[in-house]
PDB file of N, CA and C in Angstrom:
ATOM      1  N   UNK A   1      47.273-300.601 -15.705  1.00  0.00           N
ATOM      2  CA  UNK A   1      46.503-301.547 -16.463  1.00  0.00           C
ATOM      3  C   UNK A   1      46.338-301.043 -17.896  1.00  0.00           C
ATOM      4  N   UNK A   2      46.025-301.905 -18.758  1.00  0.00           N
ATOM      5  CA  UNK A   2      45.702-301.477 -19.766  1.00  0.00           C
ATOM      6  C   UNK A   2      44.336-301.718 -20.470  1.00  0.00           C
ATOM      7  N   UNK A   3      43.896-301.409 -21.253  1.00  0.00           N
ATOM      8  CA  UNK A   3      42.814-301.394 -22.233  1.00  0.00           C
ATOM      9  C   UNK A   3      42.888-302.972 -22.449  1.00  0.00           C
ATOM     10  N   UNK A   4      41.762-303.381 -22.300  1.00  0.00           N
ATOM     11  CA  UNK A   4      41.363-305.078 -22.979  1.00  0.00           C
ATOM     12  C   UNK A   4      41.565-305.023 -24.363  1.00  0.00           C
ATOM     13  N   UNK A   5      41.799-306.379 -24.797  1.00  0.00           N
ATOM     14  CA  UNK A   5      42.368-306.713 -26.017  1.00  0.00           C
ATOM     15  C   UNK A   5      41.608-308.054 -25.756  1.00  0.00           C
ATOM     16  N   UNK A   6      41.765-308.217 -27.377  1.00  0.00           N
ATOM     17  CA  UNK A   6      41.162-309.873 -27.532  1.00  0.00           C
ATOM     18  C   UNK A   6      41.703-310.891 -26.359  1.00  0.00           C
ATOM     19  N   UNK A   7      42.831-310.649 -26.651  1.00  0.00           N
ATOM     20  CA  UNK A   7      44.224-311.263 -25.455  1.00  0.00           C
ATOM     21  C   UNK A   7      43.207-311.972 -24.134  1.00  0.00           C
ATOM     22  N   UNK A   8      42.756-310.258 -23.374  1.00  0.00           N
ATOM     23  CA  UNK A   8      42.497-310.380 -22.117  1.00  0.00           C
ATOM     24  C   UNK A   8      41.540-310.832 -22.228  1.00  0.00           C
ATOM     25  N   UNK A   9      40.677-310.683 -23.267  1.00  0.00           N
ATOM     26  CA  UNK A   9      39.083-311.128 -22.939  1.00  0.00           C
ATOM     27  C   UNK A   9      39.180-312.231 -23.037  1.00  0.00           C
ATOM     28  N   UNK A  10      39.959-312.994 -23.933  1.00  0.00           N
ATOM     29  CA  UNK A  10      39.713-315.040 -24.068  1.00  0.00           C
ATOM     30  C   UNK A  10      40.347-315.394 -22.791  1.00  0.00           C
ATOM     31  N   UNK A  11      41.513-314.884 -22.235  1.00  0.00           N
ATOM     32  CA  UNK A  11      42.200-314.895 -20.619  1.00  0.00           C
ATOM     33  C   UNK A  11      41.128-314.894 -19.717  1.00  0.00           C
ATOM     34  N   UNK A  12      40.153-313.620 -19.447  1.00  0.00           N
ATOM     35  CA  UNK A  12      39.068-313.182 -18.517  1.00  0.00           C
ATOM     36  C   UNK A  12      37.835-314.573 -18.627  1.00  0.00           C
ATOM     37  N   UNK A  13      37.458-314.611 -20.137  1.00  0.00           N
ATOM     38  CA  UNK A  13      36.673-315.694 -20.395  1.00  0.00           C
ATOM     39  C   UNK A  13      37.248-317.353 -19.158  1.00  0.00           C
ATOM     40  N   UNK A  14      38.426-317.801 -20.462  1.00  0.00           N
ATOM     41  CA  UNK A  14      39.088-318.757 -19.587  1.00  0.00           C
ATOM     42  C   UNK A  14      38.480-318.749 -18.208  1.00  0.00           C
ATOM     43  N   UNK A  15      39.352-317.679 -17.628  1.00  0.00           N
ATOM     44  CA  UNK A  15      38.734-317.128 -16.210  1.00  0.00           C
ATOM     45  C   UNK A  15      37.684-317.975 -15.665  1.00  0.00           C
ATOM     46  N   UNK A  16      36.647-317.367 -16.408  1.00  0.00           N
ATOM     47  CA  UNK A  16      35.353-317.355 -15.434  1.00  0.00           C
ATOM     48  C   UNK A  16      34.531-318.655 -16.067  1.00  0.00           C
ATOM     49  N   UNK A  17      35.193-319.259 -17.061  1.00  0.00           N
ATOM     50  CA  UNK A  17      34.761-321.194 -16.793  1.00  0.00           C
ATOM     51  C   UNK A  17      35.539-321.689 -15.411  1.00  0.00           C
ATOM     52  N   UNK A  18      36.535-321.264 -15.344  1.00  0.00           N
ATOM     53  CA  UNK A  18      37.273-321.940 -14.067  1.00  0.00           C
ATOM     54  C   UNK A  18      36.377-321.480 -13.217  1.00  0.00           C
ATOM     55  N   UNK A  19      36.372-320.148 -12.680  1.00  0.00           N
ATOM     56  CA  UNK A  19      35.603-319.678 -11.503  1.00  0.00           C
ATOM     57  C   UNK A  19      34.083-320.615 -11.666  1.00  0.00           C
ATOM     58  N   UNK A  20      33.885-320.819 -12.447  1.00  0.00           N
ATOM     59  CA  UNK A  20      32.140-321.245 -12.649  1.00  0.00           C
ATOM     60  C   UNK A  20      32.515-322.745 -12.010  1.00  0.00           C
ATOM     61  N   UNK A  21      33.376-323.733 -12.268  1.00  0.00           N
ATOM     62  CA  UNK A  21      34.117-324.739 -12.033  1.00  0.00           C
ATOM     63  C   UNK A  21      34.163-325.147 -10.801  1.00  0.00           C
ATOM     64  N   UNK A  22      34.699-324.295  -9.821  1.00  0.00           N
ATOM     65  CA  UNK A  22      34.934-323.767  -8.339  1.00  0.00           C
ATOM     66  C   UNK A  22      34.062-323.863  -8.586  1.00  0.00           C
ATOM     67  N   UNK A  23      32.808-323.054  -8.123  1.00  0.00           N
ATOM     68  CA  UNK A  23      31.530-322.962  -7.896  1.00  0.00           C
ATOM     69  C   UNK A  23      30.545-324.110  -7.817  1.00  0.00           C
ATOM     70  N   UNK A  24      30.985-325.046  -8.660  1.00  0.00           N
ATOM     71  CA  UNK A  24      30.116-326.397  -8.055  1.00  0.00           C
ATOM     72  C   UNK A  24      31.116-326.610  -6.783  1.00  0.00           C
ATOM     73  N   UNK A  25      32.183-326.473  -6.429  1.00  0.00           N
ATOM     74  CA  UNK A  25      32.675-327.260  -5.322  1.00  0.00           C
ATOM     75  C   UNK A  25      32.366-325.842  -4.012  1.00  0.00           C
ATOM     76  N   UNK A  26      32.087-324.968  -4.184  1.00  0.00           N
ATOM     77  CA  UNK A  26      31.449-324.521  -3.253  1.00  0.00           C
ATOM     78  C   UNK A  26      29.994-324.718  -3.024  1.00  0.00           C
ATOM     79  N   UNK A  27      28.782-324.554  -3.852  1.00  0.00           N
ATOM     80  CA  UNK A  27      27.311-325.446  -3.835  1.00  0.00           C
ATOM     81  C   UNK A  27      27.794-326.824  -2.869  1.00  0.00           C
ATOM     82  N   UNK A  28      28.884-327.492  -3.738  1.00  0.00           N
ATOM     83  CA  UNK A  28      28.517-329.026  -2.879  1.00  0.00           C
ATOM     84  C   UNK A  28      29.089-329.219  -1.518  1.00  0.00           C
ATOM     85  N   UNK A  29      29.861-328.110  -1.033  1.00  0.00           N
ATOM     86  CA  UNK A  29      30.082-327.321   0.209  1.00  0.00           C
ATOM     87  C   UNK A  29      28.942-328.201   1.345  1.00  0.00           C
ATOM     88  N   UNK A  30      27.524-327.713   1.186  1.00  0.00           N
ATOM     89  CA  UNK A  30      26.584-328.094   1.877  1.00  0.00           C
ATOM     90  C   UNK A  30      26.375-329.500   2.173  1.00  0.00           C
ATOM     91  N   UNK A  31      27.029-330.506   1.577  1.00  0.00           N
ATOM     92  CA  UNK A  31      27.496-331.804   1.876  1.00  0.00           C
ATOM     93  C   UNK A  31      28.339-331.831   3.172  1.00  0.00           C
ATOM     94  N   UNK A  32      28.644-330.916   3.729  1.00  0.00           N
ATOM     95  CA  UNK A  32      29.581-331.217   4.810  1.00  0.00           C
ATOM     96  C   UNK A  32      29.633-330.228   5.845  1.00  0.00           C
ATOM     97  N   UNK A  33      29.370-328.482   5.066  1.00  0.00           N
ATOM     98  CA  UNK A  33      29.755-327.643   6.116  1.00  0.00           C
ATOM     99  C   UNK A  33      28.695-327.144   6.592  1.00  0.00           C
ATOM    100  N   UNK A  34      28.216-326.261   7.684  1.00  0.00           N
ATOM    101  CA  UNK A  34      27.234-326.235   8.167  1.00  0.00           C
ATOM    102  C   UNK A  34      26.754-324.966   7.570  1.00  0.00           C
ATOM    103  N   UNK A  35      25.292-324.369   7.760  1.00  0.00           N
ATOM    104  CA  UNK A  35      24.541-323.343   6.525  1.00  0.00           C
ATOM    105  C   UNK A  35      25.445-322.171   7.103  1.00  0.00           C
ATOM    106  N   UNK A  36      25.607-321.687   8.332  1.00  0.00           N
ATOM    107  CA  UNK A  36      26.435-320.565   7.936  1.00  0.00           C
ATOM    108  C   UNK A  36      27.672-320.394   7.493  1.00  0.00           C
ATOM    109  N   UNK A  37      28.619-321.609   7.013  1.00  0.00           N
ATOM    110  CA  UNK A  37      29.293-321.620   6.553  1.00  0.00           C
ATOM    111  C   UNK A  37      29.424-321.565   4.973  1.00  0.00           C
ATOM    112  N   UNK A  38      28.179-322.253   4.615  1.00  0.00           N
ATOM    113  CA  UNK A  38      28.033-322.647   3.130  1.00  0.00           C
ATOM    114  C   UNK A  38      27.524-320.834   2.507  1.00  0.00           C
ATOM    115  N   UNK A  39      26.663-319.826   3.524  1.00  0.00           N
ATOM    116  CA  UNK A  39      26.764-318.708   3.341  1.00  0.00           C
ATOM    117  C   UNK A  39      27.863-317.685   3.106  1.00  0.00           C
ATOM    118  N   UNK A  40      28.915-317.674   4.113  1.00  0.00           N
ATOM    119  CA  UNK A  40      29.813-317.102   4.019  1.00  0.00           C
ATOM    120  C   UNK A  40      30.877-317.478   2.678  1.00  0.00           C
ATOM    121  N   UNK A  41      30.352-318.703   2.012  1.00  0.00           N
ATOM    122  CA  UNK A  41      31.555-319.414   1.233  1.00  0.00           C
ATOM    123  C   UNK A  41      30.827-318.894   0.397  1.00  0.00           C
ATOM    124  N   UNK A  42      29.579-318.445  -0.045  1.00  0.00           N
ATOM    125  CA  UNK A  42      28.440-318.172  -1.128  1.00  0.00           C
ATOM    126  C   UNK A  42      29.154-316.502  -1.264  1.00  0.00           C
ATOM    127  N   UNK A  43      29.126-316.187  -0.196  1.00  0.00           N
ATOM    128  CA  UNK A  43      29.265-314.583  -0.202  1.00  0.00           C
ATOM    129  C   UNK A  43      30.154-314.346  -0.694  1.00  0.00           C
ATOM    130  N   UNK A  44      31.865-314.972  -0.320  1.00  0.00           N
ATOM    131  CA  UNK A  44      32.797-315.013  -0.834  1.00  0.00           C
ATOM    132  C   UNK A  44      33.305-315.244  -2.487  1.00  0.00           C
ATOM    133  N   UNK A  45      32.551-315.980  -3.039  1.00  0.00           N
ATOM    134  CA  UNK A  45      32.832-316.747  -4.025  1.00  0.00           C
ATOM    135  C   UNK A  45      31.721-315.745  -5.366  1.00  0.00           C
ATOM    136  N   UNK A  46      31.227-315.111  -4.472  1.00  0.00           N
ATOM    137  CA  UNK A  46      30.594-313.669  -5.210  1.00  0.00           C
ATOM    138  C   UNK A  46      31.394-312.734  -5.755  1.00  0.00           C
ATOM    139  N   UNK A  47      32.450-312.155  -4.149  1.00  0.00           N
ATOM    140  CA  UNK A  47      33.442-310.983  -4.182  1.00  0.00           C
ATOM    141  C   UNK A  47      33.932-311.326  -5.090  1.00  0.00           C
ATOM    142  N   UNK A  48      34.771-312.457  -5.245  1.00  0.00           N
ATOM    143  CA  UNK A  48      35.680-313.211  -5.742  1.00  0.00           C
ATOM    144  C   UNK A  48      35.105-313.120  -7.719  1.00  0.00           C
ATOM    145  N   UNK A  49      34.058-313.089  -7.780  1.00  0.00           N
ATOM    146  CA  UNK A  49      33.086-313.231  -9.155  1.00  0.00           C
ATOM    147  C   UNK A  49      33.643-311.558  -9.604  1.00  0.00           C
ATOM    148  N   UNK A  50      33.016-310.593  -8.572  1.00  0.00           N
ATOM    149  CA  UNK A  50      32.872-309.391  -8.790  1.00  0.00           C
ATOM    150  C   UNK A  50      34.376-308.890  -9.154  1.00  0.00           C
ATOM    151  N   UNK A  51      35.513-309.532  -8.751  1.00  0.00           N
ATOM    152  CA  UNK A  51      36.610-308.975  -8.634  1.00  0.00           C
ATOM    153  C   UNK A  51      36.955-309.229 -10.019  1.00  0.00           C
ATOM    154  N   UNK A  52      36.755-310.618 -10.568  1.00  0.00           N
ATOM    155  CA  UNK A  52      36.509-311.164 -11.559  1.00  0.00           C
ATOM    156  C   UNK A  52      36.769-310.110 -13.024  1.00  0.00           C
ATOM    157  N   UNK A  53      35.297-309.733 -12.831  1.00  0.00           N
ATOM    158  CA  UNK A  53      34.778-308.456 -13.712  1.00  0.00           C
ATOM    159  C   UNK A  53      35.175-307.554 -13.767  1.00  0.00           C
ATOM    160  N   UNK A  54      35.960-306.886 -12.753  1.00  0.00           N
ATOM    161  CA  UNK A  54      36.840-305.501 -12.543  1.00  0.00           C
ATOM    162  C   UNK A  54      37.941-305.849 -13.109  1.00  0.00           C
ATOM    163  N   UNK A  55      38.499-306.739 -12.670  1.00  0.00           N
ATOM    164  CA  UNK A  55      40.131-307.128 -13.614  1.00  0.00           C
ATOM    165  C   UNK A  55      39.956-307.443 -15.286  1.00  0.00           C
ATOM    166  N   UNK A  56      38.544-307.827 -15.571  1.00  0.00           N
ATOM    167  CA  UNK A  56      38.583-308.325 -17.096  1.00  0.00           C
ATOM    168  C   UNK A  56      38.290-307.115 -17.500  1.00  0.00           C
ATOM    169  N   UNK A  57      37.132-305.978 -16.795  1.00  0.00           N
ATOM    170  CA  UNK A  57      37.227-304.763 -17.598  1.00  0.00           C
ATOM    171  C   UNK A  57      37.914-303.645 -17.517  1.00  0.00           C
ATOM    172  N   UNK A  58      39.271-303.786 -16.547  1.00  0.00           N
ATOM    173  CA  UNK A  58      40.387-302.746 -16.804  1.00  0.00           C
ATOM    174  C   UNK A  58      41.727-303.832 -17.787  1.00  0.00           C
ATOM    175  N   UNK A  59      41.163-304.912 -18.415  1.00  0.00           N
ATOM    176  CA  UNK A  59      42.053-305.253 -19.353  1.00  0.00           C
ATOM    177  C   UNK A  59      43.262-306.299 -18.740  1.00  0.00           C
ATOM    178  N   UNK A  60      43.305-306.621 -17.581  1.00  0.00           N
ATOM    179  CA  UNK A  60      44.188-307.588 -16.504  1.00  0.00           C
ATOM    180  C   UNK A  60      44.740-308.797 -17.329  1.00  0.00           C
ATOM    181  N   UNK A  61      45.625-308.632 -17.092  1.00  0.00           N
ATOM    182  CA  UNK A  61      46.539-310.658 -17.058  1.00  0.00           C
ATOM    183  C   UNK A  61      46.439-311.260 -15.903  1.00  0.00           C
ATOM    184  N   UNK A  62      45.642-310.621 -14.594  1.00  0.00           N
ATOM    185  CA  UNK A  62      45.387-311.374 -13.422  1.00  0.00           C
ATOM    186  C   UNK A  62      44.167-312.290 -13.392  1.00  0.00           C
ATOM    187  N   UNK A  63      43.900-311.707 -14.008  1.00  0.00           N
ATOM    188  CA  UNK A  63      42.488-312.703 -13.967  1.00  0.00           C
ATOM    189  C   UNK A  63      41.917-314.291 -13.714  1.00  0.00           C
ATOM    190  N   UNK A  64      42.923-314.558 -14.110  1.00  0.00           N
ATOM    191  CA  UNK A  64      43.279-316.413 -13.968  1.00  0.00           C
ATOM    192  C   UNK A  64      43.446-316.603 -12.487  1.00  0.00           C
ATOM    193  N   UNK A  65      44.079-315.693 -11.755  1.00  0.00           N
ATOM    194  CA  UNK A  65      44.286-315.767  -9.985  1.00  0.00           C
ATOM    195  C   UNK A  65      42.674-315.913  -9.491  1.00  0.00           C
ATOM    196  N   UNK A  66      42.016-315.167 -10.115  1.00  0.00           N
ATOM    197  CA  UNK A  66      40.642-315.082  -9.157  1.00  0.00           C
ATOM    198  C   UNK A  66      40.321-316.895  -8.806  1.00  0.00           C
ATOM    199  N   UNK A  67      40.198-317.990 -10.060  1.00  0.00           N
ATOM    200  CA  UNK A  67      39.635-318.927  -9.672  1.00  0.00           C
ATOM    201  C   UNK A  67      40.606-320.190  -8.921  1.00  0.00           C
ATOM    202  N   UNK A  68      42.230-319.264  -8.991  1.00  0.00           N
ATOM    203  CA  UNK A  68      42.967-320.437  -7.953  1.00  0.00           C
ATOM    204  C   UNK A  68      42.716-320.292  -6.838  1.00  0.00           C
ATOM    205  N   UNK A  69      42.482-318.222  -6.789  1.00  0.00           N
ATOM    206  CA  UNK A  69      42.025-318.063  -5.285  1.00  0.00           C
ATOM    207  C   UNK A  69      40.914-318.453  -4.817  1.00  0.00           C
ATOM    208  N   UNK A  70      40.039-318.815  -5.118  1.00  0.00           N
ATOM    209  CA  UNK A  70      38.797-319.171  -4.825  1.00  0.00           C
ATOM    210  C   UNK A  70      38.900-320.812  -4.701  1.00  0.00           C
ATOM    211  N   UNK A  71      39.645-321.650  -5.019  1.00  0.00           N
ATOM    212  CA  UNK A  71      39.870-322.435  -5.077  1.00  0.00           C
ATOM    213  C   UNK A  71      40.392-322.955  -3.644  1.00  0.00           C
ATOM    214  N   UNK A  72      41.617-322.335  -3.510  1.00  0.00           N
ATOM    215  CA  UNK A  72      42.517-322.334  -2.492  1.00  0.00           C
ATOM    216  C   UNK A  72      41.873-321.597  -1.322  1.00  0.00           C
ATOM    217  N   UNK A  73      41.043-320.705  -1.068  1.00  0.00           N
ATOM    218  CA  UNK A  73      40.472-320.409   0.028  1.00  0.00           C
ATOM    219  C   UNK A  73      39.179-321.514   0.018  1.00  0.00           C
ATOM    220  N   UNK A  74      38.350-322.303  -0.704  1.00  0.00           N
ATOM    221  CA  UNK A  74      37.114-323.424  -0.682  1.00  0.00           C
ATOM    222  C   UNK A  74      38.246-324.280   0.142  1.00  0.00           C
ATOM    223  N   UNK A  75      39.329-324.718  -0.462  1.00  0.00           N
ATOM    224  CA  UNK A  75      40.104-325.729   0.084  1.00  0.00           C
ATOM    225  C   UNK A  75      40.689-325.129   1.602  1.00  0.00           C
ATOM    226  N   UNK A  76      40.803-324.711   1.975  1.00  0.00           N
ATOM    227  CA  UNK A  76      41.632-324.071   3.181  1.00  0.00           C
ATOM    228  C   UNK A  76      40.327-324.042   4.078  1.00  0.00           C
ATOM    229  N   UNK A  77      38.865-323.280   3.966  1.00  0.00           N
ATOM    230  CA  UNK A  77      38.102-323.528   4.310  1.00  0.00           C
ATOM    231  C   UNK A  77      37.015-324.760   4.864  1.00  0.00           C
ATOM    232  N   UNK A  78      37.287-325.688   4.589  1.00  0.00           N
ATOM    233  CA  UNK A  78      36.577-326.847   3.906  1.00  0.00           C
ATOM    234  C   UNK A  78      38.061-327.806   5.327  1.00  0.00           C
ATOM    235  N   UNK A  79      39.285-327.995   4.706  1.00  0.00           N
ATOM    236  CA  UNK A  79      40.222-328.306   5.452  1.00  0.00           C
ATOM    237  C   UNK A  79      39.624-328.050   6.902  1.00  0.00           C
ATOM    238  N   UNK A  80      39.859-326.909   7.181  1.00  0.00           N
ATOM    239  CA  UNK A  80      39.916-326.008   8.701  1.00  0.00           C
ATOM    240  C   UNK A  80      38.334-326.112   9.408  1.00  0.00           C
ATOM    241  N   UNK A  81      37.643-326.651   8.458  1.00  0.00           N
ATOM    242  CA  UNK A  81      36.107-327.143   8.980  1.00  0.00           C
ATOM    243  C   UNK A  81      35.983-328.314   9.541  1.00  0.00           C
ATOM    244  N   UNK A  82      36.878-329.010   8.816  1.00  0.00           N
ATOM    245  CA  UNK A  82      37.222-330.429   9.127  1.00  0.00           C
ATOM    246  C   UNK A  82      37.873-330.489  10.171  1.00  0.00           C
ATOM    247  N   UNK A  83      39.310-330.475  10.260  1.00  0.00           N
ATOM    248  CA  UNK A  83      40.222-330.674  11.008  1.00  0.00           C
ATOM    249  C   UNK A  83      40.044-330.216  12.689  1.00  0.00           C
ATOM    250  N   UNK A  84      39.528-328.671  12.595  1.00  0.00           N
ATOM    251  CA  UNK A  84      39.570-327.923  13.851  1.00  0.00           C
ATOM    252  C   UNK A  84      37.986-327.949  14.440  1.00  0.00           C
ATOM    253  N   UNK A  85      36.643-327.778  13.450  1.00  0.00           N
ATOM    254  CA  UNK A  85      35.701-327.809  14.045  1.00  0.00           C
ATOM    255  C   UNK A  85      34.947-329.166  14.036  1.00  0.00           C
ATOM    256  N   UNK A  86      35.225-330.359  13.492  1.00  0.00           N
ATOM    257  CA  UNK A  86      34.774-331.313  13.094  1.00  0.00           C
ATOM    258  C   UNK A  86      33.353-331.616  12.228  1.00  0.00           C
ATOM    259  N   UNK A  87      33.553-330.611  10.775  1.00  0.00           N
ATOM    260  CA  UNK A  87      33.277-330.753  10.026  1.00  0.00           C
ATOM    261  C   UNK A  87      32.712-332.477   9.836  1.00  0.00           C
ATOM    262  N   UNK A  88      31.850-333.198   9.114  1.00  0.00           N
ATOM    263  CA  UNK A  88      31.834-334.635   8.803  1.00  0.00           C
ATOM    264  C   UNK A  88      30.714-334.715   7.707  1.00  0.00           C
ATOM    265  N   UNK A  89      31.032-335.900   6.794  1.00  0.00           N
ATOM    266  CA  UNK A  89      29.682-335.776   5.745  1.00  0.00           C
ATOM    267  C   UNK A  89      28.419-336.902   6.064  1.00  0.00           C
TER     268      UNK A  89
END
């Protein structure tokens, strides 16, 4: 990795409007999935925050992954709530 640069920080920034973005669609989670689910998606979407911060302060070009991943696991989650446990709003 390298040392942050303006580069990474407007990248990291970027970042974490997206991640913040996600984050209403996990809150509105509770429209459908049940509380220990909407917990575990809370908990997750934390790591996911925290990981966030580690990649922007060792200087990362990954950083942009954190909020597809978070994205793509709300969606996969949310799916598989539905489909297999019968999730309903």
């Amino acid at each position: 990795m390298s040392r942050p640069n303006t580069a990474t920080w407007l990248l990291a920034g970027l970042a974490a409007i997206g991640h913040a973005a996600v984050g209403v669609l996990y809150a509105a989670s509770g429209l459908l999935a049940p509380l220990w689910a909407i917990v575990l998606l809370g908990v997750w979407w934390l790591v996911l925050g925290a990981a966030l911060i580690v990649l922007a302060r060792r200087g990362s070009w990954w950083t942009p992954a954190v909020p597809v991943l978070a994205y793509g696991t709300w969606w996969l989650a949310i799916t598989a709530g539905e489909r297999l446990l019968g999730w309903t709003a």
